[in-house]
C-alpha atoms as a PDB file:
ATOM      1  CA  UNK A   1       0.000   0.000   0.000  1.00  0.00           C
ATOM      2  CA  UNK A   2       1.576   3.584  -1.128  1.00  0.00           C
ATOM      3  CA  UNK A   3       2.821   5.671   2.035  1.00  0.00           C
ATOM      4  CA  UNK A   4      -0.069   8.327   3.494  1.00  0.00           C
ATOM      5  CA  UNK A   5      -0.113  11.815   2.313  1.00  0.00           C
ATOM      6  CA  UNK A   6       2.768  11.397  -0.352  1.00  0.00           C
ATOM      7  CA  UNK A   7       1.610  14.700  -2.002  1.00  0.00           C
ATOM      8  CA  UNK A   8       3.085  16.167   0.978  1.00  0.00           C
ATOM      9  CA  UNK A   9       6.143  14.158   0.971  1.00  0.00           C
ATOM     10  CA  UNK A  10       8.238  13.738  -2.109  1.00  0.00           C
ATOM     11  CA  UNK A  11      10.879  11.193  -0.720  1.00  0.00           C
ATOM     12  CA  UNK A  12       7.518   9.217   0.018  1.00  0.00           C
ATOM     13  CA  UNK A  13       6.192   9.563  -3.692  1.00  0.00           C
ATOM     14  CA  UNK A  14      10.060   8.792  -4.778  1.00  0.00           C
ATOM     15  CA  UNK A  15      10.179   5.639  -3.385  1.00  0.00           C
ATOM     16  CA  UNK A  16       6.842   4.362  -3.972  1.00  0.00           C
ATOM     17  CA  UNK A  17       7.007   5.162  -7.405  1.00  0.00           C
ATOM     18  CA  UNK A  18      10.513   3.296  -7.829  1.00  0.00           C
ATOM     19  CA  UNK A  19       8.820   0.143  -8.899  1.00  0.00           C
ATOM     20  CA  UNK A  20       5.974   1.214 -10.789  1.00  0.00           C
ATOM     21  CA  UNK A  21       4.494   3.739 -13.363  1.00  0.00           C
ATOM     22  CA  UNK A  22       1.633   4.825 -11.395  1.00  0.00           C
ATOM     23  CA  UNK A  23       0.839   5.468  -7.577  1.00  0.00           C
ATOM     24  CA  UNK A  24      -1.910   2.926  -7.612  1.00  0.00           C
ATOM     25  CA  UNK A  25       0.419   0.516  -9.091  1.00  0.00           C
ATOM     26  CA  UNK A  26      -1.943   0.258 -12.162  1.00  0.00           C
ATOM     27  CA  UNK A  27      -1.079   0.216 -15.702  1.00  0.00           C
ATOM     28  CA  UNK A  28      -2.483   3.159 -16.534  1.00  0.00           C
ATOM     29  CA  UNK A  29      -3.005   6.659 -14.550  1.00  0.00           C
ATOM     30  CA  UNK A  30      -5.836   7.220 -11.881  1.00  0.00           C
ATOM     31  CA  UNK A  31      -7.760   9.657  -9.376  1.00  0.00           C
ATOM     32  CA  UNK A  32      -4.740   8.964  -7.148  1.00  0.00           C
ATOM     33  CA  UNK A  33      -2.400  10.164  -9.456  1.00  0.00           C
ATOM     34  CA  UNK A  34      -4.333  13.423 -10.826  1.00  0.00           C
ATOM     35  CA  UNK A  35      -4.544  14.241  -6.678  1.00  0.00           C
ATOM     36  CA  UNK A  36      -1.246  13.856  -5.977  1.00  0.00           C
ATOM     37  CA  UNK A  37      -0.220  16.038  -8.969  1.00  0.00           C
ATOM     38  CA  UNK A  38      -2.358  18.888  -7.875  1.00  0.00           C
ATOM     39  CA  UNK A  39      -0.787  18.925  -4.669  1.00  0.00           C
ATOM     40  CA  UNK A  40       2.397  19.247  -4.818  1.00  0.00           C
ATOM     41  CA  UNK A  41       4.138  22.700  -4.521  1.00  0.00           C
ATOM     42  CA  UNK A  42       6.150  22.492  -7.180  1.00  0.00           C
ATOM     43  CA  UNK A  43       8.724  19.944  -9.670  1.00  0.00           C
ATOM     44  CA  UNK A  44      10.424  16.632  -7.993  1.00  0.00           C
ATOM     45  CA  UNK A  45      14.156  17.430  -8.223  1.00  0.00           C
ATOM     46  CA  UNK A  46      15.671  15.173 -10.629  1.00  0.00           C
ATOM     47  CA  UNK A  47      18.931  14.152  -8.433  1.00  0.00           C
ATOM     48  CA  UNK A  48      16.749  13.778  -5.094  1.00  0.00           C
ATOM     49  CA  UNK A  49      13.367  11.908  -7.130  1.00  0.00           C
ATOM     50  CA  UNK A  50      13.997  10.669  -9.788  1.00  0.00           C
ATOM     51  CA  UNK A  51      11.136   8.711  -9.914  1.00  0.00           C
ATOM     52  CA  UNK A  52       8.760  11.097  -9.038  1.00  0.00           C
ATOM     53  CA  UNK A  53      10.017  13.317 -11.891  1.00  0.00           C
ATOM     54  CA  UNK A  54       9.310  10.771 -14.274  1.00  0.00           C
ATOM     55  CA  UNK A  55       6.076  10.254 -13.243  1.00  0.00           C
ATOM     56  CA  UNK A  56       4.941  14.406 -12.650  1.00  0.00           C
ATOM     57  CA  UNK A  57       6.112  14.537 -16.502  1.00  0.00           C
ATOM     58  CA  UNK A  58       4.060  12.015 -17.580  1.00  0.00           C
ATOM     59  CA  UNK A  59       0.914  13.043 -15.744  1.00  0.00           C
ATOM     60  CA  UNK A  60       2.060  16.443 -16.645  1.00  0.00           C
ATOM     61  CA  UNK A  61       1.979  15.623 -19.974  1.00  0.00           C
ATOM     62  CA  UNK A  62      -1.821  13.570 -19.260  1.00  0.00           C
ATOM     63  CA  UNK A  63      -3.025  16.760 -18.728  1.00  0.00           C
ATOM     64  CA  UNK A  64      -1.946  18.684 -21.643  1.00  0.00           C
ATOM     65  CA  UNK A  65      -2.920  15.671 -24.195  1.00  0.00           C
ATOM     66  CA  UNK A  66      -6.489  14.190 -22.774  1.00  0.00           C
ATOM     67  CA  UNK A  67      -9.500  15.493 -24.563  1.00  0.00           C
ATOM     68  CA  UNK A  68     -11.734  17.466 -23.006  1.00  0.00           C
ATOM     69  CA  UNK A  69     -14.323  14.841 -22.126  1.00  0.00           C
ATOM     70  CA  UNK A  70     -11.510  12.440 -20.299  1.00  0.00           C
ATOM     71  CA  UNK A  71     -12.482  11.229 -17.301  1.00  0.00           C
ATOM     72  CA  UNK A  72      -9.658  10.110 -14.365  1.00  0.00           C
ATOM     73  CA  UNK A  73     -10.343   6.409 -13.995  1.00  0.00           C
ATOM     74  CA  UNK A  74     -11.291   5.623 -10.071  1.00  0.00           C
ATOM     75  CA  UNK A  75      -8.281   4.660  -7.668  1.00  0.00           C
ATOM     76  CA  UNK A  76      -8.628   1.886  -4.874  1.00  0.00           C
ATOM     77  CA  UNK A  77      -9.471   4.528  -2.177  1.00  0.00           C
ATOM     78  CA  UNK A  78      -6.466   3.893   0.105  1.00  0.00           C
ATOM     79  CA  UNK A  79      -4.417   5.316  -2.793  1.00  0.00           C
ATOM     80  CA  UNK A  80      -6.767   8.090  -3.344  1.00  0.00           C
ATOM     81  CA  UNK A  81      -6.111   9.307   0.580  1.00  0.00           C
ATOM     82  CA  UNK A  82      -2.351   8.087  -0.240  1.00  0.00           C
ATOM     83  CA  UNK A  83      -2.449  10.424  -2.638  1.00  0.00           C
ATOM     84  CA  UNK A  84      -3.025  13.523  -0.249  1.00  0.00           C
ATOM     85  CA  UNK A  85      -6.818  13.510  -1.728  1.00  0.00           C
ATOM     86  CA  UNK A  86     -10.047  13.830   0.527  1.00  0.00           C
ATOM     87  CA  UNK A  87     -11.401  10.522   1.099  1.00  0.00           C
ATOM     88  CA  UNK A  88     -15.302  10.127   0.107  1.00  0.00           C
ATOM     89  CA  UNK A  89     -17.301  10.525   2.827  1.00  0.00           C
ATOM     90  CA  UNK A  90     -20.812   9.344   3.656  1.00  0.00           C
ATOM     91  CA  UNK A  91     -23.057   6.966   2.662  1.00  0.00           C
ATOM     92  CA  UNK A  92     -24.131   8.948  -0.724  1.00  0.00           C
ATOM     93  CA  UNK A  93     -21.260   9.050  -2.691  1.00  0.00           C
ATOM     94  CA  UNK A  94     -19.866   6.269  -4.697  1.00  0.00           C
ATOM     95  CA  UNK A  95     -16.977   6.094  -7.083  1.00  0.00           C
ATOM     96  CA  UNK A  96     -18.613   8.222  -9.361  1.00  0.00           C
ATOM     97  CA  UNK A  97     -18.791  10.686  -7.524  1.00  0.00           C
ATOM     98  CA  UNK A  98     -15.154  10.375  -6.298  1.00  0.00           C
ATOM     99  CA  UNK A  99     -13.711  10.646 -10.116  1.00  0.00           C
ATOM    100  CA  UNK A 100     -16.401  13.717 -10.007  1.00  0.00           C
ATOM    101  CA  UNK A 101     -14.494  15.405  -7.174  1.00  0.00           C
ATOM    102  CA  UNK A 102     -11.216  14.779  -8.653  1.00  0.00           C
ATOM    103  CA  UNK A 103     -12.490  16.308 -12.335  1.00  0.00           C
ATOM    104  CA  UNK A 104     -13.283  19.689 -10.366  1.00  0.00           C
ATOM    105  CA  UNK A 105      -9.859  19.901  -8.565  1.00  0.00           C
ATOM    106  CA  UNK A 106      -8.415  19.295 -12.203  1.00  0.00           C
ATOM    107  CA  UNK A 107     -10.546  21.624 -13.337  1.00  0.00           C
ATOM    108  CA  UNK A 108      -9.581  23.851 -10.464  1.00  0.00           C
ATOM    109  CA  UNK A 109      -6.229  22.991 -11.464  1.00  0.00           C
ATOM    110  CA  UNK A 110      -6.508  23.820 -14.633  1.00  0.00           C
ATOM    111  CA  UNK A 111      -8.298  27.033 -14.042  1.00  0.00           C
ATOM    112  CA  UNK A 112      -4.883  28.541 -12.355  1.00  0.00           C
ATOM    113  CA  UNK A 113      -3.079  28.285 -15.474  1.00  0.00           C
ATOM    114  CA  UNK A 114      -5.855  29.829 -18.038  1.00  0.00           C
ATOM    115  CA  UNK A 115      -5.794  32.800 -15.396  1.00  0.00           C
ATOM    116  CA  UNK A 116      -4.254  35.018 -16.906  1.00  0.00           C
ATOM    117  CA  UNK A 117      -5.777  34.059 -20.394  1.00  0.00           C
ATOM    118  CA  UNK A 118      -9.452  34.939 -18.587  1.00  0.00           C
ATOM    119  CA  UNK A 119      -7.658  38.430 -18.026  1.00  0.00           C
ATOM    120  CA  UNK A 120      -7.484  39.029 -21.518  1.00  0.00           C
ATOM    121  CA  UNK A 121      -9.367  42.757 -22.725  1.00  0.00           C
ATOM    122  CA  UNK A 122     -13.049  42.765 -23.307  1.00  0.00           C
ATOM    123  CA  UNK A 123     -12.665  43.564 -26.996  1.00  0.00           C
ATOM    124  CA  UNK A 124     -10.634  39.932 -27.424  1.00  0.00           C
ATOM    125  CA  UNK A 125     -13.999  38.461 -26.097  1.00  0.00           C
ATOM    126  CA  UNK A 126     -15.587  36.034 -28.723  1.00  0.00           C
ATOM    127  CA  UNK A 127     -12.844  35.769 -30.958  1.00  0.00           C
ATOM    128  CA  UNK A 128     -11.842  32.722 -32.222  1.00  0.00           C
ATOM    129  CA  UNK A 129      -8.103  31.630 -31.388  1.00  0.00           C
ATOM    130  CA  UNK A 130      -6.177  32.442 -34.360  1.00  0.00           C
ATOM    131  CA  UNK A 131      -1.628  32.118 -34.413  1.00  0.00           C
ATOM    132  CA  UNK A 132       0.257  33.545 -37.141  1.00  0.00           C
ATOM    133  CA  UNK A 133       1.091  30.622 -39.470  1.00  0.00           C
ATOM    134  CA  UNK A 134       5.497  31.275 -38.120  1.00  0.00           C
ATOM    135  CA  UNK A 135       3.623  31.390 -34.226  1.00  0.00           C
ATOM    136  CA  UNK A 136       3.333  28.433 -31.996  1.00  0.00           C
ATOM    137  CA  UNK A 137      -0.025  28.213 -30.101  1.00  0.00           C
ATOM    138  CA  UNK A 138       0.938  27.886 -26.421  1.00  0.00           C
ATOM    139  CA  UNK A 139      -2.610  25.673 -25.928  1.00  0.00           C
ATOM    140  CA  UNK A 140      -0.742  23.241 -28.532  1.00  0.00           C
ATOM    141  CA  UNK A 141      -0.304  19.262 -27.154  1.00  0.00           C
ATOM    142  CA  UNK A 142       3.272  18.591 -27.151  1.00  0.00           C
ATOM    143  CA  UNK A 143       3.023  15.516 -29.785  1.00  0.00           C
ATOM    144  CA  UNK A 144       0.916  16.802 -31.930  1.00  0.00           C
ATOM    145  CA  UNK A 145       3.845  19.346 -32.761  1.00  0.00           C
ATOM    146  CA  UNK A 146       5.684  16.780 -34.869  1.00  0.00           C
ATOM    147  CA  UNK A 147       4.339  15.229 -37.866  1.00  0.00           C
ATOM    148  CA  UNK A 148       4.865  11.452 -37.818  1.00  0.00           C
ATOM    149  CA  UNK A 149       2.813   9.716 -40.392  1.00  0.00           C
ATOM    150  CA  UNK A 150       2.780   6.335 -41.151  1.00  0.00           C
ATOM    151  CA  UNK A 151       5.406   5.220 -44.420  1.00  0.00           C
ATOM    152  CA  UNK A 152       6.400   2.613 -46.403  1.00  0.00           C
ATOM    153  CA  UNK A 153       9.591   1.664 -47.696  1.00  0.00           C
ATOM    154  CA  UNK A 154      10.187   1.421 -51.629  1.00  0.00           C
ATOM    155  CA  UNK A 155      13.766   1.259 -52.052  1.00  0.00           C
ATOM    156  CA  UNK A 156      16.899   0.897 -49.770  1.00  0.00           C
ATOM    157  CA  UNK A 157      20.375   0.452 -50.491  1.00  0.00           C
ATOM    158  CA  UNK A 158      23.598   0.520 -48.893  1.00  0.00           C
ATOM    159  CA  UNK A 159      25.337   3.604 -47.997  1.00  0.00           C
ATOM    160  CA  UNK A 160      28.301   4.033 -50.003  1.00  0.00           C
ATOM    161  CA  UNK A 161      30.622   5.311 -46.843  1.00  0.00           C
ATOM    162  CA  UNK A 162      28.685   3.931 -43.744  1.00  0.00           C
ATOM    163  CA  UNK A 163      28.921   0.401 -42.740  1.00  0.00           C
ATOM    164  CA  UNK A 164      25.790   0.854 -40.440  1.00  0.00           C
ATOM    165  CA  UNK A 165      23.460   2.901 -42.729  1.00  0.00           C
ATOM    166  CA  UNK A 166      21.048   2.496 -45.555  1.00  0.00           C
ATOM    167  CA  UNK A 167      19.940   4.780 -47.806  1.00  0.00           C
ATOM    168  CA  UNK A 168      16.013   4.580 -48.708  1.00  0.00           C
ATOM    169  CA  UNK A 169      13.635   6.057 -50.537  1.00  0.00           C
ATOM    170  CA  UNK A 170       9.709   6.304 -47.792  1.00  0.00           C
ATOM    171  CA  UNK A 171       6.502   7.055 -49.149  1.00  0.00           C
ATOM    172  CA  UNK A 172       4.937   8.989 -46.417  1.00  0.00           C
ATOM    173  CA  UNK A 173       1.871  10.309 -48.362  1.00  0.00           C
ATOM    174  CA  UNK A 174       3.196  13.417 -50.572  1.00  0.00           C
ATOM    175  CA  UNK A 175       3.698  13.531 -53.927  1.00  0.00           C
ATOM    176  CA  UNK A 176       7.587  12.039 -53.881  1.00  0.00           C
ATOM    177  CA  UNK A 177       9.056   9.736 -51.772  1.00  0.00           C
ATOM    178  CA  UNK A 178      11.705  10.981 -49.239  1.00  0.00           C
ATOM    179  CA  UNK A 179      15.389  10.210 -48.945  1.00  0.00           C
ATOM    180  CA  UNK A 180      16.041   9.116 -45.380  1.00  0.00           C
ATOM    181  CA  UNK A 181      18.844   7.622 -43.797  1.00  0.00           C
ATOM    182  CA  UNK A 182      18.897   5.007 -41.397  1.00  0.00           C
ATOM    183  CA  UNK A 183      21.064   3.146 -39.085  1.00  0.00           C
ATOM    184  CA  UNK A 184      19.353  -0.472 -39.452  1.00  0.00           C
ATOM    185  CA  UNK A 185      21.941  -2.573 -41.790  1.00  0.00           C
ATOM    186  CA  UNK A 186      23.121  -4.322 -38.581  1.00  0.00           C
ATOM    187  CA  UNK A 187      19.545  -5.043 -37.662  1.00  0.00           C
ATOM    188  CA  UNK A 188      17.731  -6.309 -40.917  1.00  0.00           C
ATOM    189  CA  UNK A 189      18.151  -7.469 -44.115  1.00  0.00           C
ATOM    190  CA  UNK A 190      17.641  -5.581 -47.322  1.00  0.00           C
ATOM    191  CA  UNK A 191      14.878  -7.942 -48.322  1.00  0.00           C
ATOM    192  CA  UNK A 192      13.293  -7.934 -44.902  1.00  0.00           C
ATOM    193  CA  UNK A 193      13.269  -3.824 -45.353  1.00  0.00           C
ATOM    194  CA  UNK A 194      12.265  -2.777 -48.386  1.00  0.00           C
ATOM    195  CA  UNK A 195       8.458  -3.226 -48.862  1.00  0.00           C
ATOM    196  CA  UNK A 196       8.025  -2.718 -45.189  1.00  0.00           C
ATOM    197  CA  UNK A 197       5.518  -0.308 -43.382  1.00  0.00           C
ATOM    198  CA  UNK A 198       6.635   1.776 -40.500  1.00  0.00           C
ATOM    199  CA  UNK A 199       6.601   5.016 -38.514  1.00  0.00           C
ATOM    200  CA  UNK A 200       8.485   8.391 -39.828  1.00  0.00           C
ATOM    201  CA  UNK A 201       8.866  11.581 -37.990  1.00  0.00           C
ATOM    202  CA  UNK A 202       8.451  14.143 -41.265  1.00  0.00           C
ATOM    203  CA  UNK A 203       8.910  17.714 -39.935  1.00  0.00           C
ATOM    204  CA  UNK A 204      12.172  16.827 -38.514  1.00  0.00           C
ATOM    205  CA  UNK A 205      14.824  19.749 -40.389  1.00  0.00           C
ATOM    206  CA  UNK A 206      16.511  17.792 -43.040  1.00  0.00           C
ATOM    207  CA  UNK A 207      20.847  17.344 -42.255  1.00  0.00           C
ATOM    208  CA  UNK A 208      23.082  15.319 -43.907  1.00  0.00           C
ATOM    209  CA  UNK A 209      24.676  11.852 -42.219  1.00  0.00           C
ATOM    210  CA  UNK A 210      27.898  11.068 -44.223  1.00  0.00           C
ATOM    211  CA  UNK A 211      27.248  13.418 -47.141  1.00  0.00           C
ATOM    212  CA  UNK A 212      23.430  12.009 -47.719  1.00  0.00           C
ATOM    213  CA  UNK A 213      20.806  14.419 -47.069  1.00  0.00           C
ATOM    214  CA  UNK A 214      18.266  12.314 -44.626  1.00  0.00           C
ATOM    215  CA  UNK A 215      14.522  14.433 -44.692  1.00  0.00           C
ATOM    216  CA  UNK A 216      13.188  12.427 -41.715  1.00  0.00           C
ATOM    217  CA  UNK A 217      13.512  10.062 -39.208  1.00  0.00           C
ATOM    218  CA  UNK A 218      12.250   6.254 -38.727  1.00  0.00           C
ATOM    219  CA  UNK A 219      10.902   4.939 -35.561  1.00  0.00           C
ATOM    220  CA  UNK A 220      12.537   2.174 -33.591  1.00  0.00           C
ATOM    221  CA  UNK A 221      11.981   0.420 -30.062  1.00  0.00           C
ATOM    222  CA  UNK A 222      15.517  -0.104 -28.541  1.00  0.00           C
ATOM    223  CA  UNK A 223      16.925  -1.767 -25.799  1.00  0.00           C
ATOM    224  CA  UNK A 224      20.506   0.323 -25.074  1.00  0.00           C
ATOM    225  CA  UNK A 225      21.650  -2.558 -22.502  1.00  0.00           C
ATOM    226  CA  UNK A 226      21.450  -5.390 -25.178  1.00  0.00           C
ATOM    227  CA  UNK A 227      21.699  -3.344 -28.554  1.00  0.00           C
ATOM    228  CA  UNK A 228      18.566  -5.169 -29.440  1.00  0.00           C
ATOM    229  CA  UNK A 229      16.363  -2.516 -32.204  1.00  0.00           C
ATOM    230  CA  UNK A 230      12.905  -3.057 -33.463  1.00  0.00           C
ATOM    231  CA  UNK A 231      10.980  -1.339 -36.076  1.00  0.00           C
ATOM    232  CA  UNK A 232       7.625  -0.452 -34.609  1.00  0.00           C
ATOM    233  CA  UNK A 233       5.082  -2.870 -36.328  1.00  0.00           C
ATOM    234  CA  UNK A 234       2.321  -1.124 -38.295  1.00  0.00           C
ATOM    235  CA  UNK A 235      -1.403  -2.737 -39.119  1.00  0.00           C
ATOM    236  CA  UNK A 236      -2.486  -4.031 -42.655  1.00  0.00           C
ATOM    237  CA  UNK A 237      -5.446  -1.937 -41.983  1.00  0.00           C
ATOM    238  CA  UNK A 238      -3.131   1.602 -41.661  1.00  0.00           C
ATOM    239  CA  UNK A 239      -2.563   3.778 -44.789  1.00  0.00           C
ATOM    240  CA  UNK A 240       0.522   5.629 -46.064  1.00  0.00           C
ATOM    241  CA  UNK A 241       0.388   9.292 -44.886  1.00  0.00           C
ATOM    242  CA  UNK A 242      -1.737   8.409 -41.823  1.00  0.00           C
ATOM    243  CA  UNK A 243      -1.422  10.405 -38.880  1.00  0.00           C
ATOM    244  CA  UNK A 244      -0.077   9.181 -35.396  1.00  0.00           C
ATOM    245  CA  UNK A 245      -0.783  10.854 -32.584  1.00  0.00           C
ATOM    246  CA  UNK A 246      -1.590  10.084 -28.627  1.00  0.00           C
ATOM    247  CA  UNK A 247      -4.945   8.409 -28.309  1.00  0.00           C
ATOM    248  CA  UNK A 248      -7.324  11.542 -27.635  1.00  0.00           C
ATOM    249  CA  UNK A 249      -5.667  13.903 -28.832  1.00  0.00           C
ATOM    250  CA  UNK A 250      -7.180  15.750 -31.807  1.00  0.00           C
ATOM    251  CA  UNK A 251      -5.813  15.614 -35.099  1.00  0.00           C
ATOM    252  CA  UNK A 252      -6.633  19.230 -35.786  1.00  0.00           C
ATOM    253  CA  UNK A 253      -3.454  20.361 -34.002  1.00  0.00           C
ATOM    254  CA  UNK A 254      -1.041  21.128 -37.330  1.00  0.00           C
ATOM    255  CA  UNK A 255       2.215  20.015 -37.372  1.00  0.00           C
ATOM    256  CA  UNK A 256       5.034  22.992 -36.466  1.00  0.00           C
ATOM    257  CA  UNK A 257       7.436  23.574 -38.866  1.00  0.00           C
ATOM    258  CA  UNK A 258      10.766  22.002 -39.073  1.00  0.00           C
ATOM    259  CA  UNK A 259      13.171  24.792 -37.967  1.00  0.00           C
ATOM    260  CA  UNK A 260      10.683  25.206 -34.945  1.00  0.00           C
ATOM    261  CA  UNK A 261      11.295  21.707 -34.168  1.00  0.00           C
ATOM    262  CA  UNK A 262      14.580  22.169 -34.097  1.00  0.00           C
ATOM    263  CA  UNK A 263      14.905  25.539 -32.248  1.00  0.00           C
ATOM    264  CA  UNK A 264      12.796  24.521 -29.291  1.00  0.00           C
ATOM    265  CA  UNK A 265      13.967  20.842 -29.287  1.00  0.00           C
ATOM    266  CA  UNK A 266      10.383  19.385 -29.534  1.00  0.00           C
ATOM    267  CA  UNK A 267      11.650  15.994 -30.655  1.00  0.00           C
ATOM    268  CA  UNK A 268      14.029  15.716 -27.369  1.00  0.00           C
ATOM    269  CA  UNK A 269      10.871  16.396 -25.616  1.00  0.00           C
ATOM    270  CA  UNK A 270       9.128  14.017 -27.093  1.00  0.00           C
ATOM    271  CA  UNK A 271      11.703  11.101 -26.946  1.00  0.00           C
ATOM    272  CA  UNK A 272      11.848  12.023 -23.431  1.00  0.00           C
ATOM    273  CA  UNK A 273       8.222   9.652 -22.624  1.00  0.00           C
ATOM    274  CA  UNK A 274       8.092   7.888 -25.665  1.00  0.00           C
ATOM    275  CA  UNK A 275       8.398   4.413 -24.864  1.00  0.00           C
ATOM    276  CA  UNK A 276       6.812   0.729 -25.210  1.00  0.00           C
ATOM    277  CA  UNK A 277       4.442  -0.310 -22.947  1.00  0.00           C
ATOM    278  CA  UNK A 278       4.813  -3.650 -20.523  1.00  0.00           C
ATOM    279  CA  UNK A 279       2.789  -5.485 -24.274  1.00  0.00           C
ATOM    280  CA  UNK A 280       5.499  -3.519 -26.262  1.00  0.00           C
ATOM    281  CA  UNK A 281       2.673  -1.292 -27.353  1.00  0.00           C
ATOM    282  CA  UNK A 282       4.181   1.952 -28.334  1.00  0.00           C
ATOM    283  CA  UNK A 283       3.209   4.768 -25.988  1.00  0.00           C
ATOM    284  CA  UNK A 284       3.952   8.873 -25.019  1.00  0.00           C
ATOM    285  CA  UNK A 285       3.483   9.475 -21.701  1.00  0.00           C
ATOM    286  CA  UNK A 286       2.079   6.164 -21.152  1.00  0.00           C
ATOM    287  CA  UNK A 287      -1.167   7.009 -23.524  1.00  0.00           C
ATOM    288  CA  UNK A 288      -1.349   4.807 -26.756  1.00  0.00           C
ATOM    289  CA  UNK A 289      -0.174   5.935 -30.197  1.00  0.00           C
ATOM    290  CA  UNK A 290      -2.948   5.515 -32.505  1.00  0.00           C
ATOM    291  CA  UNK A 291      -4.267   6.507 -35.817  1.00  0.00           C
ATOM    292  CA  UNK A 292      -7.905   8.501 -36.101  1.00  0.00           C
ATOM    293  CA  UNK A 293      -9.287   4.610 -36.897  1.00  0.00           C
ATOM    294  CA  UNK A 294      -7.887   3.511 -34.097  1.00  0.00           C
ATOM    295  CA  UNK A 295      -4.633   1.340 -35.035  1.00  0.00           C
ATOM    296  CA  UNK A 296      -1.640   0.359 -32.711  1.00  0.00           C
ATOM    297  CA  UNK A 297       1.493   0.101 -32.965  1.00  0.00           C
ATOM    298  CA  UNK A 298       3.829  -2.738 -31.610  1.00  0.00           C
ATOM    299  CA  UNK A 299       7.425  -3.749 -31.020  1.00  0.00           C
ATOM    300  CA  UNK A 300       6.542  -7.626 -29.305  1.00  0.00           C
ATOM    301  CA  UNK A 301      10.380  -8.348 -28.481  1.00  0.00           C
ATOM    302  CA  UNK A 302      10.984  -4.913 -26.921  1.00  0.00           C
ATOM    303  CA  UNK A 303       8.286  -4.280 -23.901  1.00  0.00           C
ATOM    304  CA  UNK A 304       9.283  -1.472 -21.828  1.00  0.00           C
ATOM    305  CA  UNK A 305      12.048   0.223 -24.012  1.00  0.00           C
ATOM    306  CA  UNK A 306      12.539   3.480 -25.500  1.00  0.00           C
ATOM    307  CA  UNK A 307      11.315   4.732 -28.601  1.00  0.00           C
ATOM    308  CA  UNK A 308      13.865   6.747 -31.282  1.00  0.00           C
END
């Protein structure tokens, strides 16, 4: 059972949090997990809690990505009071109405940060939000800032002056394939590559590896203790050019440009909580990758592992 009150003490949180994803010990995040993030006074240091770093990023980054309709599933209620929450009380209230009490404190929470937004002039009232096309919204999900779309691979050769590289030509969708350059030639054959479908990050800023231009980046789960890399499997069902984003988050969020990417290192970010789940299910901030059909992604050998 999680310590009491760990909202209140971060060594607590730490060290409950050192064997598990979630304070509830679940596979997913709960009540107990939205409550403890709302109280706490401010970020777990990264030398001191590690842990509980980790996780306030990834519930950090729950909160940005859910859509608007998500609902908190319930905790067991000794992780709910773990959690530095108020316990339900009385014979009248029932789990429904706990994950009710939690949505107001996020929407409480929530609330603090659109403050100043809510401050804005009366004459800005009623007007639709509208960025310059070379402006980042600030509202903007993370993910949904890079453009990965699902490809397939037409052609792939050897690179000329790289042992570990290939050189192949992706369909992602537009009107020519890109040029993207790869370091899988220790990891599969030509034959088992070319034809393949897979994931490609397409609004990364094109730079040259060993005097080849590479316009984008393919998706791998790796393991960095036994070298072991995986391309992410992709569904018969998925087309080229699909989207990818977090389940729930809307695909109405445009893709930033490239140089953006760069400048405010969005794909660092990113790689930061992008990961396989414990079925190898590819996941950011522990929330499915999906297409709008509803498609997953896999890597079944590499459960648990980063995604790059």
């Amino acid at each position: 059972m999680p310590p009491k009150n760990l909202a209140s003490n971060v060594s607590d949180l730490n060290n409950t949090l050192a064997d598990r994803s979630y304070i509830a010990g679940t596979s997913e995040a709960t009540a107990a997990d939205l409550a403890a993030f709302l109280s706490l006074k401010g970020v777990p240091d990264k030398k001191t809690s590690p842990h509980a770093l980790r996780w306030y990023k990834q519930i950090q980054a729950l909160r940005e990505n859910r859509a608007s309709h998500y609902t908190w599933p319930a905790a067991p209620e000794s992780a709910v009071v773990a959690a530095g929450a108020e316990p339900t009380k009385g014979k009248g209230k029932g789990k429904g109405d706990a994950k009710a009490d939690v949505a107001k404190a996020d929407a409480k929470g929530d609330a603090k940060g659109d403050a100043k937004a809510e401050a804005k002039p009366a004459k800005d009232k009623g007007k639709a939000k509208a960025a310059p096309a070379d402006e980042e919204d600030p509202d903007q999900p993370l993910f949904s800032k890079l453009d990965i779309r699902v490809g397939k691979v037409l052609t792939a050769r050897f690179h000329p002056e790289a042992d570990r590289l290939f050189i192949e030509e992706i369909d992602v969708g537009e009107d020519q394939p890109r040029t993207i350059v790869s370091g899988l030639r220790e990891h599969y054959t030509l034959e088992k590559f070319v034809g393949r479908k897979l994931l490609a990050v397409c609004n990364m800023k094109p730079s040259k590896l060993v005097k080849v231009e590479s316009s984008g980046m393919v998706l791998c789960a790796k393991n960095p203790d036994t070298k072991v890399v995986e391309l992410l499997d992709v569904p018969d069902e998925c087309k080229v050019g699909d989207r990818v984003l977090p389940k729930g988050v809307p695909g109405t969020w445009a893709p930033i440009k490239p140089e953006k990417v760069k400048k405010n290192k969005v794909w660092e970010s990113v790689a930061e909580q992008l990961r396989t789940d414990e079925k190898g299910v590819a996941c950011f901030a522990g929330v499915p990758l999906t297409t709008k059909s509803g498609e997953l992604f896999l890597a079944p050998r590499l459960p648990n592992q980063c995604i790059s």
